[in-house]
N, C-alpha and C. Protein backbone atom coordinates (compact mmCIF):
# COMPACT_ATOMS: atom_id res chain seq x y z
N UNK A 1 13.01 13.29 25.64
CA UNK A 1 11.76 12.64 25.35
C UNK A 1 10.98 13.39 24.27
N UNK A 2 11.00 14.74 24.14
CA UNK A 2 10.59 15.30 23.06
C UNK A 2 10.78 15.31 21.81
N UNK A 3 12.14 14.86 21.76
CA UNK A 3 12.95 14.78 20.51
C UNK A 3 12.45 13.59 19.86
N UNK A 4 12.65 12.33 21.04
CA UNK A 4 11.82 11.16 20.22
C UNK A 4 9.97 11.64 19.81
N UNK A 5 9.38 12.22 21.16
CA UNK A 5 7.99 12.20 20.08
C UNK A 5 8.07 13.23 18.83
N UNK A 6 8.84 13.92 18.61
CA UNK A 6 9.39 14.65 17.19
C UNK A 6 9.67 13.71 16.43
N UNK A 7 10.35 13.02 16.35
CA UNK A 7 10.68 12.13 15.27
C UNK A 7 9.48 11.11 15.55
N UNK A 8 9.05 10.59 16.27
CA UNK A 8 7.97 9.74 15.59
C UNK A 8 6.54 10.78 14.89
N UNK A 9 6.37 12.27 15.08
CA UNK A 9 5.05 12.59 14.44
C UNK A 9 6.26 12.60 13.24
N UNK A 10 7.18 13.15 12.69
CA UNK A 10 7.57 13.32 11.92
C UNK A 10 7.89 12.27 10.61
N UNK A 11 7.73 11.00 11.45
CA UNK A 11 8.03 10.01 11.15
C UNK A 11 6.52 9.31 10.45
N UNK A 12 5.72 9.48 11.52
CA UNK A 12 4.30 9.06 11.36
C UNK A 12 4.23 10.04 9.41
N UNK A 13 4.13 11.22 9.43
CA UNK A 13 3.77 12.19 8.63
C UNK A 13 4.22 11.42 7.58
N UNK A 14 5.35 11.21 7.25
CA UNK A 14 6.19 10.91 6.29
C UNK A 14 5.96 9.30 5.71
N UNK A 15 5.29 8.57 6.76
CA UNK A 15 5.23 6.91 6.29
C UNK A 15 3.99 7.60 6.10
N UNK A 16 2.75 8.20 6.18
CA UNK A 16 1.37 8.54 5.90
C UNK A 16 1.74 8.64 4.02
N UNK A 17 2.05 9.85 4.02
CA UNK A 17 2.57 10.21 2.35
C UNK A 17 3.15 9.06 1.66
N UNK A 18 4.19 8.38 2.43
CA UNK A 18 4.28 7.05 1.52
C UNK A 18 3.33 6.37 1.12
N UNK A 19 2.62 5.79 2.43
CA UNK A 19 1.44 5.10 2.23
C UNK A 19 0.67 5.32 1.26
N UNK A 20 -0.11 6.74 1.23
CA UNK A 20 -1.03 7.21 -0.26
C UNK A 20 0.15 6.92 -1.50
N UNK A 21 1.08 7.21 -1.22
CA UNK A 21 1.62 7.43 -2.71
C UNK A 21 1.46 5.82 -3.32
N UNK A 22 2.10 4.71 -2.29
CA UNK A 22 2.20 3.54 -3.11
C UNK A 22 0.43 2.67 -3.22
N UNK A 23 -0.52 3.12 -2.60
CA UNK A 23 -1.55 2.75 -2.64
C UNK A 23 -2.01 3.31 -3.92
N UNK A 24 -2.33 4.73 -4.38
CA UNK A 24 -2.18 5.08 -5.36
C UNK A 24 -1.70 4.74 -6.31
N UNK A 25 -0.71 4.34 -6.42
CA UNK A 25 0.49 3.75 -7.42
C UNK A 25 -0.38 2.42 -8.17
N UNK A 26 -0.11 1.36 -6.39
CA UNK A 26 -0.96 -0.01 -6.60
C UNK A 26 -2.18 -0.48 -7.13
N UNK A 27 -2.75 0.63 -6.72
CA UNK A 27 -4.25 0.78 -8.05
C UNK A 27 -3.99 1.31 -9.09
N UNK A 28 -3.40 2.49 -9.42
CA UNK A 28 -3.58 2.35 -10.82
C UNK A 28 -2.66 1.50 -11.69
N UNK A 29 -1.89 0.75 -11.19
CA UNK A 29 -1.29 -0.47 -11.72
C UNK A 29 -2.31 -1.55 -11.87
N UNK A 30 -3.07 -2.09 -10.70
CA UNK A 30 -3.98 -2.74 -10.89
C UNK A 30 -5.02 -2.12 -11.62
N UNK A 31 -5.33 -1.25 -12.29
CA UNK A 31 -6.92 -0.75 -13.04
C UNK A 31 -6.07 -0.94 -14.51
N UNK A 32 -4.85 -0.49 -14.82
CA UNK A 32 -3.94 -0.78 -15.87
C UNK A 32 -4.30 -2.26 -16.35
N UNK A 33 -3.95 -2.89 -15.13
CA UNK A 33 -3.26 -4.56 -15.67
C UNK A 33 -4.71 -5.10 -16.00
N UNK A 34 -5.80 -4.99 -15.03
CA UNK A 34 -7.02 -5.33 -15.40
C UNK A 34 -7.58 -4.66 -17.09
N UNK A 35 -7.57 -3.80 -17.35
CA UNK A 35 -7.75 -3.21 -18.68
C UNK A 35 -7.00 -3.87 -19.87
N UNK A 36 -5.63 -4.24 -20.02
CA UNK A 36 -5.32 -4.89 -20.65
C UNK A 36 -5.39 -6.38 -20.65
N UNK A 37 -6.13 -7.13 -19.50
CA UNK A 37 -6.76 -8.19 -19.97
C UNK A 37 -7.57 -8.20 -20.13
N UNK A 38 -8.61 -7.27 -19.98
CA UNK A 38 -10.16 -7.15 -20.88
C UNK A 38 -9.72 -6.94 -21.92
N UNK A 39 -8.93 -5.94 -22.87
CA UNK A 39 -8.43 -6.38 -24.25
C UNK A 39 -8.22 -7.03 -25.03
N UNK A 40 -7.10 -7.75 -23.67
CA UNK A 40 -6.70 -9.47 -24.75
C UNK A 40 -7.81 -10.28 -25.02
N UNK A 41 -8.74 -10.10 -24.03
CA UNK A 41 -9.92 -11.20 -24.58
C UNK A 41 -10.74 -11.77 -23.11
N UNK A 42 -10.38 -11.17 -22.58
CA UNK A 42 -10.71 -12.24 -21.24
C UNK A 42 -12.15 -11.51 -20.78
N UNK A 43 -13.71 -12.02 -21.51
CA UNK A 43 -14.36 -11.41 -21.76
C UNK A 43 -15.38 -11.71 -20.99
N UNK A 44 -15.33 -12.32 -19.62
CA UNK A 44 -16.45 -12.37 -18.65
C UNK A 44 -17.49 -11.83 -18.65
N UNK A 45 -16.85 -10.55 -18.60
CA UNK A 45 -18.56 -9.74 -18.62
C UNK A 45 -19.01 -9.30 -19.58
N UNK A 46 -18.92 -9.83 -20.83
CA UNK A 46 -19.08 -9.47 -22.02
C UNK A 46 -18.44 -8.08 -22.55
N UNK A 47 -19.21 -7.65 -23.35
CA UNK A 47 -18.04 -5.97 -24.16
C UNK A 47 -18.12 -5.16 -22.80
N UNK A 48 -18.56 -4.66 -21.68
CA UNK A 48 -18.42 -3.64 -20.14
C UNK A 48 -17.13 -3.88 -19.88
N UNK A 49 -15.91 -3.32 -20.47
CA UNK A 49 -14.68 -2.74 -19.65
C UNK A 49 -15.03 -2.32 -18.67
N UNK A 50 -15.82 -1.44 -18.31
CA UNK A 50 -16.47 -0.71 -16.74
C UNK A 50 -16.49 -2.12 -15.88
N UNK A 51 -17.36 -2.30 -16.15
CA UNK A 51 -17.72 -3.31 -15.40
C UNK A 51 -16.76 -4.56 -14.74
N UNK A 52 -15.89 -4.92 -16.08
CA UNK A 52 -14.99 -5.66 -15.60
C UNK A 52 -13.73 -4.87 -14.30
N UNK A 53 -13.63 -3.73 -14.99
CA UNK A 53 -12.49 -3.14 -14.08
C UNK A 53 -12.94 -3.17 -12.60
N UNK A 54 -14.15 -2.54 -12.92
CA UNK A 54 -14.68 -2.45 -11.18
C UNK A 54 -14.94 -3.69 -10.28
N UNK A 55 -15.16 -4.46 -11.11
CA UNK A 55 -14.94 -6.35 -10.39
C UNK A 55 -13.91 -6.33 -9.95
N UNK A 56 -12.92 -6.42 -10.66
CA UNK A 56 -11.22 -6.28 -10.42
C UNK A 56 -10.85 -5.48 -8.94
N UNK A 57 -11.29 -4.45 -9.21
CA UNK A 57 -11.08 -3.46 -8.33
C UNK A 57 -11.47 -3.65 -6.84
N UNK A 58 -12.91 -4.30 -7.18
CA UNK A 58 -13.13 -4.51 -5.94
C UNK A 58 -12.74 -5.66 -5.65
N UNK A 59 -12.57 -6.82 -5.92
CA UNK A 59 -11.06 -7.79 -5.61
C UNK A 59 -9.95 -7.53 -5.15
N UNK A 60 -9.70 -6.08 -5.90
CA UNK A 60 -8.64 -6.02 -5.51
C UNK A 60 -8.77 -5.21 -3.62
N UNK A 61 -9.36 -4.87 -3.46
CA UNK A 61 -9.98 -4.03 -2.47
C UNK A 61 -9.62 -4.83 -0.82
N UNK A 62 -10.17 -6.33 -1.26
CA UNK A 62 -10.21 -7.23 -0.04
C UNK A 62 -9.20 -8.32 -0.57
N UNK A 63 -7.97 -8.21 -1.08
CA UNK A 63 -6.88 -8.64 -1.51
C UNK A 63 -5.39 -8.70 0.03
N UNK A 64 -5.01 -9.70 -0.15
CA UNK A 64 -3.99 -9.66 0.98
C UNK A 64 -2.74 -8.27 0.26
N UNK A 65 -2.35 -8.05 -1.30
CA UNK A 65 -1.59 -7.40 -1.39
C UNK A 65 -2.05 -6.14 -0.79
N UNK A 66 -3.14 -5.76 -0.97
CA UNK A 66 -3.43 -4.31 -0.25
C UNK A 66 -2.99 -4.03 1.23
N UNK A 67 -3.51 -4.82 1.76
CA UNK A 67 -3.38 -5.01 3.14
C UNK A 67 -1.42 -5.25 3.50
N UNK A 68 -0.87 -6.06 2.60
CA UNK A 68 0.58 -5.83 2.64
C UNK A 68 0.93 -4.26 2.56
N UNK A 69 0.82 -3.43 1.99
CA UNK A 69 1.25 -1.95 2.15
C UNK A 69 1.22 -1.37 3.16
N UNK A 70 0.41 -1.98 4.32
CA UNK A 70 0.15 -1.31 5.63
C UNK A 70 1.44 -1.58 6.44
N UNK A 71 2.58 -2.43 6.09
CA UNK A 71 3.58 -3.17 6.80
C UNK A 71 4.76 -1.12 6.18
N UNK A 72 4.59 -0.36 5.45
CA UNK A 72 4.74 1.10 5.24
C UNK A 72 5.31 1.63 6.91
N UNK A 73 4.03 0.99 7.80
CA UNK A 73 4.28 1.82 8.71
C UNK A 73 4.63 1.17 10.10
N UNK A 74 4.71 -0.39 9.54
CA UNK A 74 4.90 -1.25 10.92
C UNK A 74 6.79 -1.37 10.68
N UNK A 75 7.38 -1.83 9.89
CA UNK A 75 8.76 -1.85 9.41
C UNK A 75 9.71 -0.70 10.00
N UNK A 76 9.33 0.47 9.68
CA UNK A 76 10.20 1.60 9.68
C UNK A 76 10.23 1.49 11.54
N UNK A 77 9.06 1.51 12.16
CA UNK A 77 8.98 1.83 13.61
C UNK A 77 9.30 0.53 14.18
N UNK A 78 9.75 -0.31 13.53
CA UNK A 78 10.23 -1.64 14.46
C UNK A 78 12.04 -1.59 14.27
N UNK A 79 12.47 -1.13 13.21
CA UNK A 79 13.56 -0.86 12.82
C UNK A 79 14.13 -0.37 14.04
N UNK A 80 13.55 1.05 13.95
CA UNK A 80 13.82 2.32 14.81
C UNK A 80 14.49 1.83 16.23
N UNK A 81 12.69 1.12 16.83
CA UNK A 81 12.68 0.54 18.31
C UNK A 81 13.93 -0.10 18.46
N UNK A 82 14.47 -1.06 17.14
CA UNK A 82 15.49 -1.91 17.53
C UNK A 82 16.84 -1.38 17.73
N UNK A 83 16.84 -0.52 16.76
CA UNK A 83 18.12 0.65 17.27
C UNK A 83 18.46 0.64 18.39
N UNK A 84 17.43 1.57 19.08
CA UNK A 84 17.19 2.54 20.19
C UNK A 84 17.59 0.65 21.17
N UNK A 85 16.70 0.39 21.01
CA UNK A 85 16.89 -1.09 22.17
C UNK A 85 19.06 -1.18 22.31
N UNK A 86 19.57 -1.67 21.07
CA UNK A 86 20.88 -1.87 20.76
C UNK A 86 21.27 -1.13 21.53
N UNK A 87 21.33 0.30 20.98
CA UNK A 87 22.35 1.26 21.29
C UNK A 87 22.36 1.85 22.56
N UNK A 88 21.16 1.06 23.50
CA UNK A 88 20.89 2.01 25.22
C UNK A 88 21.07 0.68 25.99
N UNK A 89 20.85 -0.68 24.77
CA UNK A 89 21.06 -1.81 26.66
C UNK A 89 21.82 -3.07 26.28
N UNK A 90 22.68 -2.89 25.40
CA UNK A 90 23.35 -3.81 24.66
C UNK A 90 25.27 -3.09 25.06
């Protein structure tokens, strides 16, 4: 029983670091992609790049893709469970 709660903090630890890394990632992809369409022209808020990005941003904030990254830590531990289910009552 120890061994499994070892591997799940270990497990936990390791989908945590994922998590920041691709959240991280996902914004500055999104602050990227937003910047180069204030370039091309897409000039809502008139000449405020600032301004536009941080609109964006916070769109992007309450966005279903964000909230998709949280599946980081639901996937790996449903995987797992299903193993463990297989290989002890199957």
């Amino acid at each position: 029983m120890i061994a499994l709660a070892r591997l799940f903090l270990l497990l936990f630890v390791l989908l945590t670091v994922l998590y920041v890394s691709l959240s991280i990632w996902s914004r500055r992809t999104r602050r990227r992609k937003l910047g180069e369409d204030f370039d091309e022209g897409d000039r809502e808020y008139g000449d405020i790049r600032d301004a536009y990005v941080r609109k964006g941003l916070e769109d992007y904030d309450d966005s279903f893709r964000r909230r998709l990254i949280l599946l980081v830590y639901v996937v790996p531990v449903v995987v797992i469970a299903y193993i463990i289910y297989v290989v002890n009552y199957t």
